[in-house]
Protein backbone atom coordinates (compact mmCIF):
# COMPACT_ATOMS: atom_id res chain seq x y z
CA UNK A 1 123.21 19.55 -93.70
CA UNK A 2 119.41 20.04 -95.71
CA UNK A 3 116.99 21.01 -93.26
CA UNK A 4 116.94 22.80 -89.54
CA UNK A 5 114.25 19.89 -88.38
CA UNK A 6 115.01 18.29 -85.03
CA UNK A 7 117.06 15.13 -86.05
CA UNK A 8 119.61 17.10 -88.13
CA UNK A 9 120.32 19.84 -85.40
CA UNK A 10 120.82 16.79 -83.07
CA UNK A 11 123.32 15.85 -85.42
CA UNK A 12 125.01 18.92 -85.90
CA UNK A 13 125.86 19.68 -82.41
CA UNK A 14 127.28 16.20 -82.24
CA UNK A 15 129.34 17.10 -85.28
CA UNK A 16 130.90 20.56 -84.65
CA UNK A 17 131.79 19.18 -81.26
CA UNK A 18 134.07 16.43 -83.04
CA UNK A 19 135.56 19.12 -84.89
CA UNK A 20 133.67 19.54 -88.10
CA UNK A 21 132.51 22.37 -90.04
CA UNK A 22 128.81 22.38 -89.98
CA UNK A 23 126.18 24.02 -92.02
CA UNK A 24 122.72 23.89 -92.12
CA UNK A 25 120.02 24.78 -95.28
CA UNK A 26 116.90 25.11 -94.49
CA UNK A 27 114.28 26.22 -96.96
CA UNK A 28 112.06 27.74 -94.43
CA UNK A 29 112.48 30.85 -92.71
CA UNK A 30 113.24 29.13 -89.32
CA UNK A 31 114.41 25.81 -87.13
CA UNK A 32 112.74 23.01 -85.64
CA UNK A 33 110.72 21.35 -88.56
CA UNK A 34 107.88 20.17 -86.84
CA UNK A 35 108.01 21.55 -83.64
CA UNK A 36 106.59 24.77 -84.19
CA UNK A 37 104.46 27.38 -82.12
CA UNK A 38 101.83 29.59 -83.19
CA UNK A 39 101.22 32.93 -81.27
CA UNK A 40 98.28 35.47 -81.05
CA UNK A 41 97.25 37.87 -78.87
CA UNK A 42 99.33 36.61 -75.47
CA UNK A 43 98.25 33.12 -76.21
CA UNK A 44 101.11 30.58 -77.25
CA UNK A 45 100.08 27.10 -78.81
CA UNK A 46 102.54 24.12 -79.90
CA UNK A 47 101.53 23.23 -83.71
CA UNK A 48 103.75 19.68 -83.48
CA UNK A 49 104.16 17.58 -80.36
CA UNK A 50 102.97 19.09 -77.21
CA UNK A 51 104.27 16.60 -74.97
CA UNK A 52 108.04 15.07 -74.68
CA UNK A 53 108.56 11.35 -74.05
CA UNK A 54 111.95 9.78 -73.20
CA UNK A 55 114.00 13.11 -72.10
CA UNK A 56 116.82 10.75 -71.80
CA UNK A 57 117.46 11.47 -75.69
CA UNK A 58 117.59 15.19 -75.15
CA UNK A 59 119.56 15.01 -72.01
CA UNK A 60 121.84 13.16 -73.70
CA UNK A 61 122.56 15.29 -76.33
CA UNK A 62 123.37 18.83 -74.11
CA UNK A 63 125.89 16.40 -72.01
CA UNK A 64 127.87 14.98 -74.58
CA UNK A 65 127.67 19.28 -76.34
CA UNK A 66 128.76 20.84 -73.76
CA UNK A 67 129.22 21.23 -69.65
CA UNK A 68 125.35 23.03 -69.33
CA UNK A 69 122.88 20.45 -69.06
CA UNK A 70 119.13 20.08 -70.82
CA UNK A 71 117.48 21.70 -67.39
CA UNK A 72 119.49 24.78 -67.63
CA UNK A 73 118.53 25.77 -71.14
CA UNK A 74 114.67 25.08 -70.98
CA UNK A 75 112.22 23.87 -67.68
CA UNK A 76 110.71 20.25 -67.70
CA UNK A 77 107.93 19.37 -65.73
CA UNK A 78 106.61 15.85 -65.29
CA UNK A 79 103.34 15.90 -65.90
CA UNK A 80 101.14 13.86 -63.31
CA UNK A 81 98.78 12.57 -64.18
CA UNK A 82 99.33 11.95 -67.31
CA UNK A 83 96.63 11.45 -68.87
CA UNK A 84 92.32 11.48 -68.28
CA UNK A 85 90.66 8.40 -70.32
CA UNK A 86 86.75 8.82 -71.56
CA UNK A 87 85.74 6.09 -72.86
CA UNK A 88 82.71 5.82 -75.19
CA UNK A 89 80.90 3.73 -72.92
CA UNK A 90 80.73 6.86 -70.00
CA UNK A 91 83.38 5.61 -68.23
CA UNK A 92 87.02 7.41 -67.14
CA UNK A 93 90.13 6.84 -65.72
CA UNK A 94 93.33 8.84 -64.78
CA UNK A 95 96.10 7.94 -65.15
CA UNK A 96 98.93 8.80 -62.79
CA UNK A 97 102.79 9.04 -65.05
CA UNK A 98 105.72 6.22 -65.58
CA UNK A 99 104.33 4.33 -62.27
CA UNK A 100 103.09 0.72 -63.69
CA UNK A 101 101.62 -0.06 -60.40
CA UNK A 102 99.64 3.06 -60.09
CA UNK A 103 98.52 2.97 -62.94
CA UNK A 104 97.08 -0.96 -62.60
CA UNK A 105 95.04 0.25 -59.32
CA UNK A 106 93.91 3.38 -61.69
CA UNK A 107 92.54 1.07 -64.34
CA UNK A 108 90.95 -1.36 -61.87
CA UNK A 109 89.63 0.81 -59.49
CA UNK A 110 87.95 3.09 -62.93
CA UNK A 111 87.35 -0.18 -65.16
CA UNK A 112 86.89 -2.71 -62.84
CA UNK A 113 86.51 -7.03 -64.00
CA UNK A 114 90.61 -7.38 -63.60
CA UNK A 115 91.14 -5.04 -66.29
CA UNK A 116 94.16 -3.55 -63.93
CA UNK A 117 95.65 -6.71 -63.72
CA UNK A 118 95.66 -7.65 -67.43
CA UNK A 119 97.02 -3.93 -68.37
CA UNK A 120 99.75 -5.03 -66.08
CA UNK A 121 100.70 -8.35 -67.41
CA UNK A 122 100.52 -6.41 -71.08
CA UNK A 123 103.03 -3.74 -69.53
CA UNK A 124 105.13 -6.94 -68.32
CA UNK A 125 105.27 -8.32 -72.15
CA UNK A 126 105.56 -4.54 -73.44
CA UNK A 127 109.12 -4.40 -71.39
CA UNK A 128 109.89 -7.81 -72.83
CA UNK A 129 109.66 -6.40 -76.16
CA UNK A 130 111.57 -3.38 -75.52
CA UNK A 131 114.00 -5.39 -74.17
CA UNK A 132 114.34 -7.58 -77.09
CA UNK A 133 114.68 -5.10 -79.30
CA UNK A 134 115.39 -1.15 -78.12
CA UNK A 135 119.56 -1.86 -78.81
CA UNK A 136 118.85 -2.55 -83.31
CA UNK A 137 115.67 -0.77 -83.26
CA UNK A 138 116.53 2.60 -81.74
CA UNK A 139 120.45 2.35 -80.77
CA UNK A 140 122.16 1.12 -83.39
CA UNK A 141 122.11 2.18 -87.51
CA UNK A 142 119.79 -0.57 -89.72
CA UNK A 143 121.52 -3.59 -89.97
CA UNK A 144 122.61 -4.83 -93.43
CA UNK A 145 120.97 -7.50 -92.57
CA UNK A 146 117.41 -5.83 -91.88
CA UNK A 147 115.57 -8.43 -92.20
CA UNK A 148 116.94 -9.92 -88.58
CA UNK A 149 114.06 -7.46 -87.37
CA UNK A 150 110.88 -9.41 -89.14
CA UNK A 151 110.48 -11.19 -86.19
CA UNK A 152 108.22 -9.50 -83.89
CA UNK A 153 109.78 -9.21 -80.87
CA UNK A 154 106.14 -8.96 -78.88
CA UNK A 155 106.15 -12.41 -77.26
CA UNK A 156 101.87 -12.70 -77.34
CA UNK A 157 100.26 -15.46 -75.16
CA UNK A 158 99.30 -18.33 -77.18
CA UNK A 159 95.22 -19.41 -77.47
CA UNK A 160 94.68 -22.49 -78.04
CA UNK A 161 91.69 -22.75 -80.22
CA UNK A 162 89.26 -25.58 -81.66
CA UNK A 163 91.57 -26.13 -85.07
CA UNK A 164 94.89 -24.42 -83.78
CA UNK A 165 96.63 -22.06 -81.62
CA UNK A 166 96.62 -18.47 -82.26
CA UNK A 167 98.91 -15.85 -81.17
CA UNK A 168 97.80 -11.54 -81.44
CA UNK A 169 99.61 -10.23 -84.02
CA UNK A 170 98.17 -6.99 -84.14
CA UNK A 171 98.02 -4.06 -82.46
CA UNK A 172 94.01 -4.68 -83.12
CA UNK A 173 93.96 -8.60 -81.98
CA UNK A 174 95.95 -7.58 -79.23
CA UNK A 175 93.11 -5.08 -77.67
CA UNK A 176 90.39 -8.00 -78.45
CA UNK A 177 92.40 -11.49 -77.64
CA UNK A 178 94.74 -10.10 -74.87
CA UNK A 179 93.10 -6.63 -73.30
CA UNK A 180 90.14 -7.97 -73.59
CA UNK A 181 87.60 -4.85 -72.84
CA UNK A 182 87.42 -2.61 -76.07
CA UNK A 183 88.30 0.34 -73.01
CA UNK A 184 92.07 -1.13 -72.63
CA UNK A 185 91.73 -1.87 -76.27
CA UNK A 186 91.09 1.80 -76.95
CA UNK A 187 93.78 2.81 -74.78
CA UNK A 188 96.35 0.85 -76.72
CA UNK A 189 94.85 1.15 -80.39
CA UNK A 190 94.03 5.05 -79.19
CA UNK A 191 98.06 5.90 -78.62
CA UNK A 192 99.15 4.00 -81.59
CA UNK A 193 96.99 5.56 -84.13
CA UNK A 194 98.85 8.83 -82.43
CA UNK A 195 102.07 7.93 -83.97
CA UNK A 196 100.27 7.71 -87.35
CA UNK A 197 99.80 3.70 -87.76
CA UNK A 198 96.86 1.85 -88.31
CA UNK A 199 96.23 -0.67 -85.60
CA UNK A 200 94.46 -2.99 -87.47
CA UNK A 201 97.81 -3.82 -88.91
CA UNK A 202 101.07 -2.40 -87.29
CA UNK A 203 102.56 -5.30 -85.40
CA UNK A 204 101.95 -6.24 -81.62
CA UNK A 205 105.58 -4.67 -81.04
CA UNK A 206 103.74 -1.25 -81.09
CA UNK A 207 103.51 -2.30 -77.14
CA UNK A 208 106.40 -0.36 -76.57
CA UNK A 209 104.83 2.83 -77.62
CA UNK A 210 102.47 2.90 -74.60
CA UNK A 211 105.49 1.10 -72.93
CA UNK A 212 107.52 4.15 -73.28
CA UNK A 213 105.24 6.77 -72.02
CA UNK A 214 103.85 4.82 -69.30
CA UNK A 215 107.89 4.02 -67.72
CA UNK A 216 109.59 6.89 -69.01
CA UNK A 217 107.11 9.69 -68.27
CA UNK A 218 105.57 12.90 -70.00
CA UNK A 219 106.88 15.53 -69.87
CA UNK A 220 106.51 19.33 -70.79
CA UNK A 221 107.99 21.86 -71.61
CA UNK A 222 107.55 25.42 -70.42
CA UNK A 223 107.06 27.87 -72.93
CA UNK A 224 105.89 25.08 -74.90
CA UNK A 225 107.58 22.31 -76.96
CA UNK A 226 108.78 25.30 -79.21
CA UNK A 227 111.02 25.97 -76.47
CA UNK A 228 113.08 22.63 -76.99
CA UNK A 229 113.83 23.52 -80.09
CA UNK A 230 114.79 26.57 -79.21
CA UNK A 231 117.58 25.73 -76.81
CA UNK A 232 118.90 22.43 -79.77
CA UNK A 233 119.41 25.91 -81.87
CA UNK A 234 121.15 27.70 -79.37
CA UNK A 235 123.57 24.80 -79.01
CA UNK A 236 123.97 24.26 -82.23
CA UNK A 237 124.58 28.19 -82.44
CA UNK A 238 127.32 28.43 -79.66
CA UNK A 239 129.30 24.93 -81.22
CA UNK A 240 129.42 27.38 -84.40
CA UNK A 241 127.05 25.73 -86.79
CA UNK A 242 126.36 27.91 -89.51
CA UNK A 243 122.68 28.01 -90.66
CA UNK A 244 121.50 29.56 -93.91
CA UNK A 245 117.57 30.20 -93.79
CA UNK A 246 115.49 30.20 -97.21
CA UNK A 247 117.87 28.00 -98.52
CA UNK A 248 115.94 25.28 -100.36
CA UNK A 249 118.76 22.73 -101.80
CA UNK A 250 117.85 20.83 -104.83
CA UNK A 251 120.37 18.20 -105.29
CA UNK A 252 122.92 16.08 -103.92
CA UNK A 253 126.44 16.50 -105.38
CA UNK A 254 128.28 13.30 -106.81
CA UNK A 255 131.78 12.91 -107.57
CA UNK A 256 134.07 10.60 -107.56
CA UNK A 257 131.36 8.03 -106.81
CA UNK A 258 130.42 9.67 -103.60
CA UNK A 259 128.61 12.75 -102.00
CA UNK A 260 130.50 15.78 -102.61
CA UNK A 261 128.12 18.45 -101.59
CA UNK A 262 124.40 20.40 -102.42
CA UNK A 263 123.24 22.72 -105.91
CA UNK A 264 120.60 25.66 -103.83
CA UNK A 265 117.90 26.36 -105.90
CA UNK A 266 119.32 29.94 -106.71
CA UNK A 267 121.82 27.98 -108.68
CA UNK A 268 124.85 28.03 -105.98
CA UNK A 269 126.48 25.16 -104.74
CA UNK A 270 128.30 24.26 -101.64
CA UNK A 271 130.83 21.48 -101.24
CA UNK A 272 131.13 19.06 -98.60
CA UNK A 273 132.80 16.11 -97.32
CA UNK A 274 129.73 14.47 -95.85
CA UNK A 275 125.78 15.01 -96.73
CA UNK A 276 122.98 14.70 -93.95
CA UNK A 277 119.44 14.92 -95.67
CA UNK A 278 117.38 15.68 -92.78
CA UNK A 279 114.34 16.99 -94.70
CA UNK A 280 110.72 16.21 -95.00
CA UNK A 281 109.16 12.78 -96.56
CA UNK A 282 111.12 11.07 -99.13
CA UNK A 283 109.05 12.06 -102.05
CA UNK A 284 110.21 15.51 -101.82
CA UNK A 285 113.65 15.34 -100.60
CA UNK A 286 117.29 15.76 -102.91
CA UNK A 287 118.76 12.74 -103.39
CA UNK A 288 115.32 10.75 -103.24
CA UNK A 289 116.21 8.45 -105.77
CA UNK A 290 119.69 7.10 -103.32
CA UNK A 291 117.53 6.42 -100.21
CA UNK A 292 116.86 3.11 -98.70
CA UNK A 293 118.36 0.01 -98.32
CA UNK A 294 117.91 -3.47 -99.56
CA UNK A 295 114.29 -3.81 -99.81
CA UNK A 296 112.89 -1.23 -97.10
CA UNK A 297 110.93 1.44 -98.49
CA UNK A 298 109.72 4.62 -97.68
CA UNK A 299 106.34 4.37 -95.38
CA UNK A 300 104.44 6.53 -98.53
CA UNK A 301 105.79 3.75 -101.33
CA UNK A 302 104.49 1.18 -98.68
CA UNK A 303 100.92 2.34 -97.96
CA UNK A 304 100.11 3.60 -101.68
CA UNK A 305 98.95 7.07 -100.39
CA UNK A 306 99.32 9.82 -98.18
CA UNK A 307 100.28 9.43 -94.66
CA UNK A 308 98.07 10.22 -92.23
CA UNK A 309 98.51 13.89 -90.41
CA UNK A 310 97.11 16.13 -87.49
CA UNK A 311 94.31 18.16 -87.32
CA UNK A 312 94.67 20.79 -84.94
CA UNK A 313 92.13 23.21 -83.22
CA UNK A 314 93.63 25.96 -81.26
CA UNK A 315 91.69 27.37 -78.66
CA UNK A 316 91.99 30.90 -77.16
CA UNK A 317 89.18 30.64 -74.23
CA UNK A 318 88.18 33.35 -71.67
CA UNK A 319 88.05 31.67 -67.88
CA UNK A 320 90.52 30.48 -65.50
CA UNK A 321 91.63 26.87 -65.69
CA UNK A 322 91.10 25.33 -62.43
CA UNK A 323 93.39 23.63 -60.02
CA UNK A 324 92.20 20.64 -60.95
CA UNK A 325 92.06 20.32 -64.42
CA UNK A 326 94.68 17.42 -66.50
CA UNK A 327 96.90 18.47 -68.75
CA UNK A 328 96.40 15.46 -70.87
CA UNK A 329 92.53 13.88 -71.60
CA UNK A 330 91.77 12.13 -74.29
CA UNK A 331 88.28 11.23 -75.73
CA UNK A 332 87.85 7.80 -76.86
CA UNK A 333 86.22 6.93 -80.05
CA UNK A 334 83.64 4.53 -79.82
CA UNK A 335 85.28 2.21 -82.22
CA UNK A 336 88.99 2.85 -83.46
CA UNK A 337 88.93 -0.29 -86.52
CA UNK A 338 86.30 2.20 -87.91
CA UNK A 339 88.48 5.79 -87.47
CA UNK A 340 91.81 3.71 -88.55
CA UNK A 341 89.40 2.23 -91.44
CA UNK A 342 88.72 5.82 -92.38
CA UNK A 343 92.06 7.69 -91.65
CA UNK A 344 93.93 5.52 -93.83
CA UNK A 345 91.49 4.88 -96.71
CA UNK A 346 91.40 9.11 -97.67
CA UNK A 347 88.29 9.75 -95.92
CA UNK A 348 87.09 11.75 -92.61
CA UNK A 349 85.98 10.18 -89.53
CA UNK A 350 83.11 11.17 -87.80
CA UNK A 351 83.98 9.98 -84.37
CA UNK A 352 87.90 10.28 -83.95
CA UNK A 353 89.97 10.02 -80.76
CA UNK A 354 90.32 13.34 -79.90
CA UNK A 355 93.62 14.69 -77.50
CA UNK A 356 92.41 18.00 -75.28
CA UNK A 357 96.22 19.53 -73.78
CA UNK A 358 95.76 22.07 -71.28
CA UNK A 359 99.26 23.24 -69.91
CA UNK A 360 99.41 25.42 -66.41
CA UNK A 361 101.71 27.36 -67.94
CA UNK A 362 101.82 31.27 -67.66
CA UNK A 363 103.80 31.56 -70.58
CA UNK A 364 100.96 30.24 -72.70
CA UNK A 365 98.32 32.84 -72.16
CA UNK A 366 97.83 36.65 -71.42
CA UNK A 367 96.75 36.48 -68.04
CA UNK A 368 95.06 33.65 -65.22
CA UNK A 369 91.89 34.80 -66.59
CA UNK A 370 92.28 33.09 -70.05
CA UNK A 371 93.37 29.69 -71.04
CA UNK A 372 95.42 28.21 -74.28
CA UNK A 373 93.26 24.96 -75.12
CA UNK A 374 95.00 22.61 -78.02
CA UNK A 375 92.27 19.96 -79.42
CA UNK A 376 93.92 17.29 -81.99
CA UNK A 377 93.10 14.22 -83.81
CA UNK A 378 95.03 11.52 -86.02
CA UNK A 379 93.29 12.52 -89.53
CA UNK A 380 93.55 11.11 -93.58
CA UNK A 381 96.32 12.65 -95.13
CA UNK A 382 95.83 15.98 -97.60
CA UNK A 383 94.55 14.90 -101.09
CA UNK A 384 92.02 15.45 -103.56
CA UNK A 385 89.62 13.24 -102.03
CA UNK A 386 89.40 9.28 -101.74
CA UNK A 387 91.85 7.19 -101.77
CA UNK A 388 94.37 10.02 -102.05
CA UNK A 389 93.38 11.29 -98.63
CA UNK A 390 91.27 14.09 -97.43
CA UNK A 391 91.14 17.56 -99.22
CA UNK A 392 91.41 19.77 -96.09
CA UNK A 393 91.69 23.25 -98.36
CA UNK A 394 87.93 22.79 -98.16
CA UNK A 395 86.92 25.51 -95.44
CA UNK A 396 83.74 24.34 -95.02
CA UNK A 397 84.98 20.71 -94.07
CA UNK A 398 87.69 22.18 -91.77
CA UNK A 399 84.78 24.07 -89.89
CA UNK A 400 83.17 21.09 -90.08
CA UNK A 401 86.07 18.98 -88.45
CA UNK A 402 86.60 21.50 -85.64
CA UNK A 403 83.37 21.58 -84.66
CA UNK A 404 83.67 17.66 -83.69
CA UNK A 405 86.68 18.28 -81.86
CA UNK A 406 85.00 21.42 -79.93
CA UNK A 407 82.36 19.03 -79.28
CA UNK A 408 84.62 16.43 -77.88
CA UNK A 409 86.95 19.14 -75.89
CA UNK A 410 83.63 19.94 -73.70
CA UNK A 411 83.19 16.30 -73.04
CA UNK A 412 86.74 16.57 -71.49
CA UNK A 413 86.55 19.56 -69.99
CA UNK A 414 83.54 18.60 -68.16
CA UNK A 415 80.79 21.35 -69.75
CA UNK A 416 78.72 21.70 -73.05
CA UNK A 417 79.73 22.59 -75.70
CA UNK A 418 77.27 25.72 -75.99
CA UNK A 419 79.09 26.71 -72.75
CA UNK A 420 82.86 26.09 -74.79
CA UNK A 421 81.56 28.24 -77.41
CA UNK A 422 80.83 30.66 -75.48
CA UNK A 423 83.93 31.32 -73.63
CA UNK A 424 86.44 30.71 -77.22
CA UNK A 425 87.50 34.23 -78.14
CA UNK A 426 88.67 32.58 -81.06
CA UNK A 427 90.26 29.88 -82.69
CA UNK A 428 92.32 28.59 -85.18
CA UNK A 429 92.54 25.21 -87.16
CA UNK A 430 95.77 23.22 -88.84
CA UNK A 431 95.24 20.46 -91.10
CA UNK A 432 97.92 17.97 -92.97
CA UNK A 433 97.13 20.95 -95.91
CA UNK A 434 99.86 22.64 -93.81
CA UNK A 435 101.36 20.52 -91.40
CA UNK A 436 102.24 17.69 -93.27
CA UNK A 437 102.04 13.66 -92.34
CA UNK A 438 102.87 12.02 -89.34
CA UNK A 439 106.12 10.02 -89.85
CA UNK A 440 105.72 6.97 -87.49
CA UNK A 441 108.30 5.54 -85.58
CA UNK A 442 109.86 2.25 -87.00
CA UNK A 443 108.39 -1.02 -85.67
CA UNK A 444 110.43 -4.52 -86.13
CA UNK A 445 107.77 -7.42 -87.97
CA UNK A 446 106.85 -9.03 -90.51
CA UNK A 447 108.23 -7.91 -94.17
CA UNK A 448 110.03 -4.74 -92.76
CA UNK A 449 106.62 -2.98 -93.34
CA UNK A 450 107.43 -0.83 -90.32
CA UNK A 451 110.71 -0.54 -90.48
CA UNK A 452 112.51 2.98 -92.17
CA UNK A 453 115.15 3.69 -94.70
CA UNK A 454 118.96 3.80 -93.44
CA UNK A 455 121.03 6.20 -92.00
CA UNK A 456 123.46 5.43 -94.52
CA UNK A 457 122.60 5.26 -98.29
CA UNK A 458 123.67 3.59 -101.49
CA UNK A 459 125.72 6.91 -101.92
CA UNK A 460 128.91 6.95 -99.52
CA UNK A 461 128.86 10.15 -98.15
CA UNK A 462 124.67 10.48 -97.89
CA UNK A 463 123.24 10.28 -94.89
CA UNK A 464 119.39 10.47 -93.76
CA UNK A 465 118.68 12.15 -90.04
CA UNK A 466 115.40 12.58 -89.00
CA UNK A 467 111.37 11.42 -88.53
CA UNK A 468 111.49 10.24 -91.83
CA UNK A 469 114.79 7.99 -91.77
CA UNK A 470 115.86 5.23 -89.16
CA UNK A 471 114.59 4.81 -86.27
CA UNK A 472 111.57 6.72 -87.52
CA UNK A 473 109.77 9.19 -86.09
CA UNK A 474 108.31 10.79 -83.02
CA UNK A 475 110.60 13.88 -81.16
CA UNK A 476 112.73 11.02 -79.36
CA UNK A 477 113.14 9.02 -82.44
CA UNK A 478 114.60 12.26 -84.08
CA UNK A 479 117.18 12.93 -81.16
CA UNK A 480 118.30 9.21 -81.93
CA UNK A 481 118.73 9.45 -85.72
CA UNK A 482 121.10 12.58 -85.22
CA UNK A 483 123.37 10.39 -82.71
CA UNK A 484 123.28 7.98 -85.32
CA UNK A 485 123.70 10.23 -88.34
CA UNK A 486 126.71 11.90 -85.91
CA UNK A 487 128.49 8.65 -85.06
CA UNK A 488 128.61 7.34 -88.48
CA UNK A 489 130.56 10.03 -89.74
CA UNK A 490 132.82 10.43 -86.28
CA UNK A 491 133.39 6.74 -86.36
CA UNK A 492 132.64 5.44 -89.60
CA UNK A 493 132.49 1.49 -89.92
CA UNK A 494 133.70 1.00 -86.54
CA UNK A 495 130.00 2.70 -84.69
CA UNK A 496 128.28 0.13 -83.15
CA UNK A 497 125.85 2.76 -82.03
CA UNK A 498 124.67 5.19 -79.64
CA UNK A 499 125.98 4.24 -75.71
């Protein structure tokens, strides 16, 4: 196994509890991949995902590993509501979690002009897409036949117009022909530039993204998301998979036409039966040049530059959070075509959707008198400038950057930003300089643009787990890929997929 990241632990529990000998190199000095933590002082921040979406994936996984269930190991909590909307034009709304009628009256009682209702009817067409397409998009491995998923499975309204009918299909014509109120259309365009894809031109069957968090729920962790990651380890751990830590591996074994183990950079090598690459983006994993198949490439080959990542502001702030405060609110930008226009042509956007998480979670701080504040936007990818993304080694920029998202944070906290200042002890700021891009979750439509590279590769023997592989990425979409990855090998040609 190459890599301790999310997708390939999720495979190797699955695998040691069929009976095979697992072990895990990971070039880093610890598990999880993305889901990280950073700690200072009694305050406790996630540095990846702060919120968990589709438990079900998780849940899954500690039932089919053993008798103790996913609640045992770490403590969820729903978090309701889920979200606070500000909108550019002054206006808010809260949103209350995975109830589609309560969150219609939220809308229309906030926005008003039947902008409930036609949230609702989008919801309705968001389930008919997930419908259509959750069992080869997210259940089973990439058909040979991939191109079965180029037709978007988003069934848009058709407008009849003065020379022909047109049907949305874009996330971005969706918000202006179907939403129709650029505050809905935020609300859509603003959660799918989360996942790292443009809206202007992912497909209309990025519905199911808000789909999924608005029926399934958010949920969080205590202790942070860290703490997930934690407990996959400690499964892994008791079903006896080895892991080896600052272990980079630099190539994939071949013999006998077929995987046959990893060469560590120390000049080692370890032999194998089977192969899961479960590392970071393509560009930079073993075996690059085996990936894929038929004609769907890697996102980075696709979009001609660096994928978009996270800026992060970590906030250690003096004061009490109150009672009533949301754990989720998220500050609208006033126009997303522009930030998407800027976050994926290699440049900085002055107004971004910003995401302001405030957990009620003792864990997280030293005492009730402080509070662990994480601000985060969608930002360019790390470059040397234009089209090849944002250089964020540039301290003064990062200042720069934070400084917006302070500014924004207030907004959604309710106080200036003088005030903010004020009460931050301190704070600390992650870029895609050390974080890394945002692998988005795969998308059926047109050309397979959206779509990611197989579990299984032209090498028998290979396999790809994780963000960056089928079904893409996103903490759910990782837990999927290691069932995948795990049922391939258990069951070889006769896996159908995950049940």
């Amino acid at each position: 196994m190459i890599g301790a990241g999310m997708g390939s632990m999720a495979a190797a529990a699955r695998l040691a509890v069929a009976g095979h000998r697992v072990t895990v190199y990971e070039r880093s000095a610890t598990y999880g991949g993305a889901v990280g933590s950073f700690e200072r002082d009694g305050f406790v921040f996630d540095t990846g995902p702060g919120l968990l979406h589709l438990p079900a994936v998780w849940r899954d996984l500690f039932l089919k590993t053993g008798r103790e269930p996913l609640e045992r190991c770490v403590s969820l909590v729903q978090v309701d509501p889920a979200s606070r909307h500000l909108f550019a034009d002054g206006s808010e709304a809260t949103l209350p979690d995975a109830s589609r009628a309560g969150i219609v009256t939220a809308l229309e009682s906030a926005l008003g002009g039947g902008a409930g209702e036609r949230w609702g009817a989008f919801l309705g067409r968001a389930r008919d897409a997930w419908d259509r397409s959750r069992r080869p998009l997210l259940e089973e491995p990439l058909w040979p036949d991939w191109r079965v998923l180029e037709r978007d499975p988003y069934p848009a309204p058709k407008r009849r117009g003065l020379l022909r009918t047109r049907q949305a299909a874009t996330v971005a014509e969706v918000g202006a022909w179907e939403l129709d109120d650029p505050r809905l259309a935020a609300l859509f365009e603003g959660c799918v530039l989360g996942y790292g894809l443009d809206p202007r031109r992912a497909p209309a069957s990025a519905a199911l993204l808000p789909y999924m968090e608005q029926t399934f729920g958010s949920w969080y962790v205590e202790g942070g998301l860290r703490e997930l990651a934690r407990a996959v380890y400690e499964r892994c751990a008791a079903r006896r998979v080895e892991f080896v830590f600052g272990a980079e591996v630099v190539s994939v074994v071949e013999r006998d036409g077929r995987a046959a183990g990893v060469v560590l950079a120390d000049g080692s090598a370890a032999e194998a039966d089977h192969v899961v690459a479960g590392g970071g983006p393509p560009s930079t994993a073993p075996g690059r040049e085996l990936w894929g198949e038929g004609d769907v490439r890697p996102p980075e080959e696709a979009g001609g530059g660096p994928l978009p990542g996270r800026l992060s502001v970590l906030l250690a702030v003096r004061g009490a959070r109150q009672a009533s405060a949301v754990h989720r609110g998220v500050v609208h930008a006033p126009d997303t075509g522009v930030e998407a226009a800027a976050v994926f042509g290699g440049r900085v956007a002055e107004l971004p959707t910003v995401t302001v998480l405030r957990p009620d979670d003792p864990r997280t701080r030293p005492d009730g008198r402080h509070e662990a504040i994480t601000v985060s936007a969608t930002v360019a990818g790390h470059g040397d400038g234009g089209r090849a993304g944002v250089d964020w080694s540039d301290k003064a920029l990062r200042e720069r950057c934070a400084e917006t998202l302070i500014d924004a944070a207030a907004r959604s906290l309710g106080e200036s930003p003088a005030a903010l200042r004020e009460r931050v002890l301190w704070h600390e700021i992650l870029t895609p300089a050390e974080t890394g891009g945002i692998p988005a979750p795969a998308l059926a439509g047109p050309g397979g643009r959206h779509l990611r590279p197989a579990n299984t590769t032209r090498l028998p023997g290979l396999y790809l787990a994780g963000g960056w592989a089928h079904p893409g990425g996103g903490l759910a979409h990782s837990g999927m890929s290691g069932a995948l990855v795990a049922g391939l090998i258990v069951e070889g040609a006769d896996f159908k997929g995950s049940r």
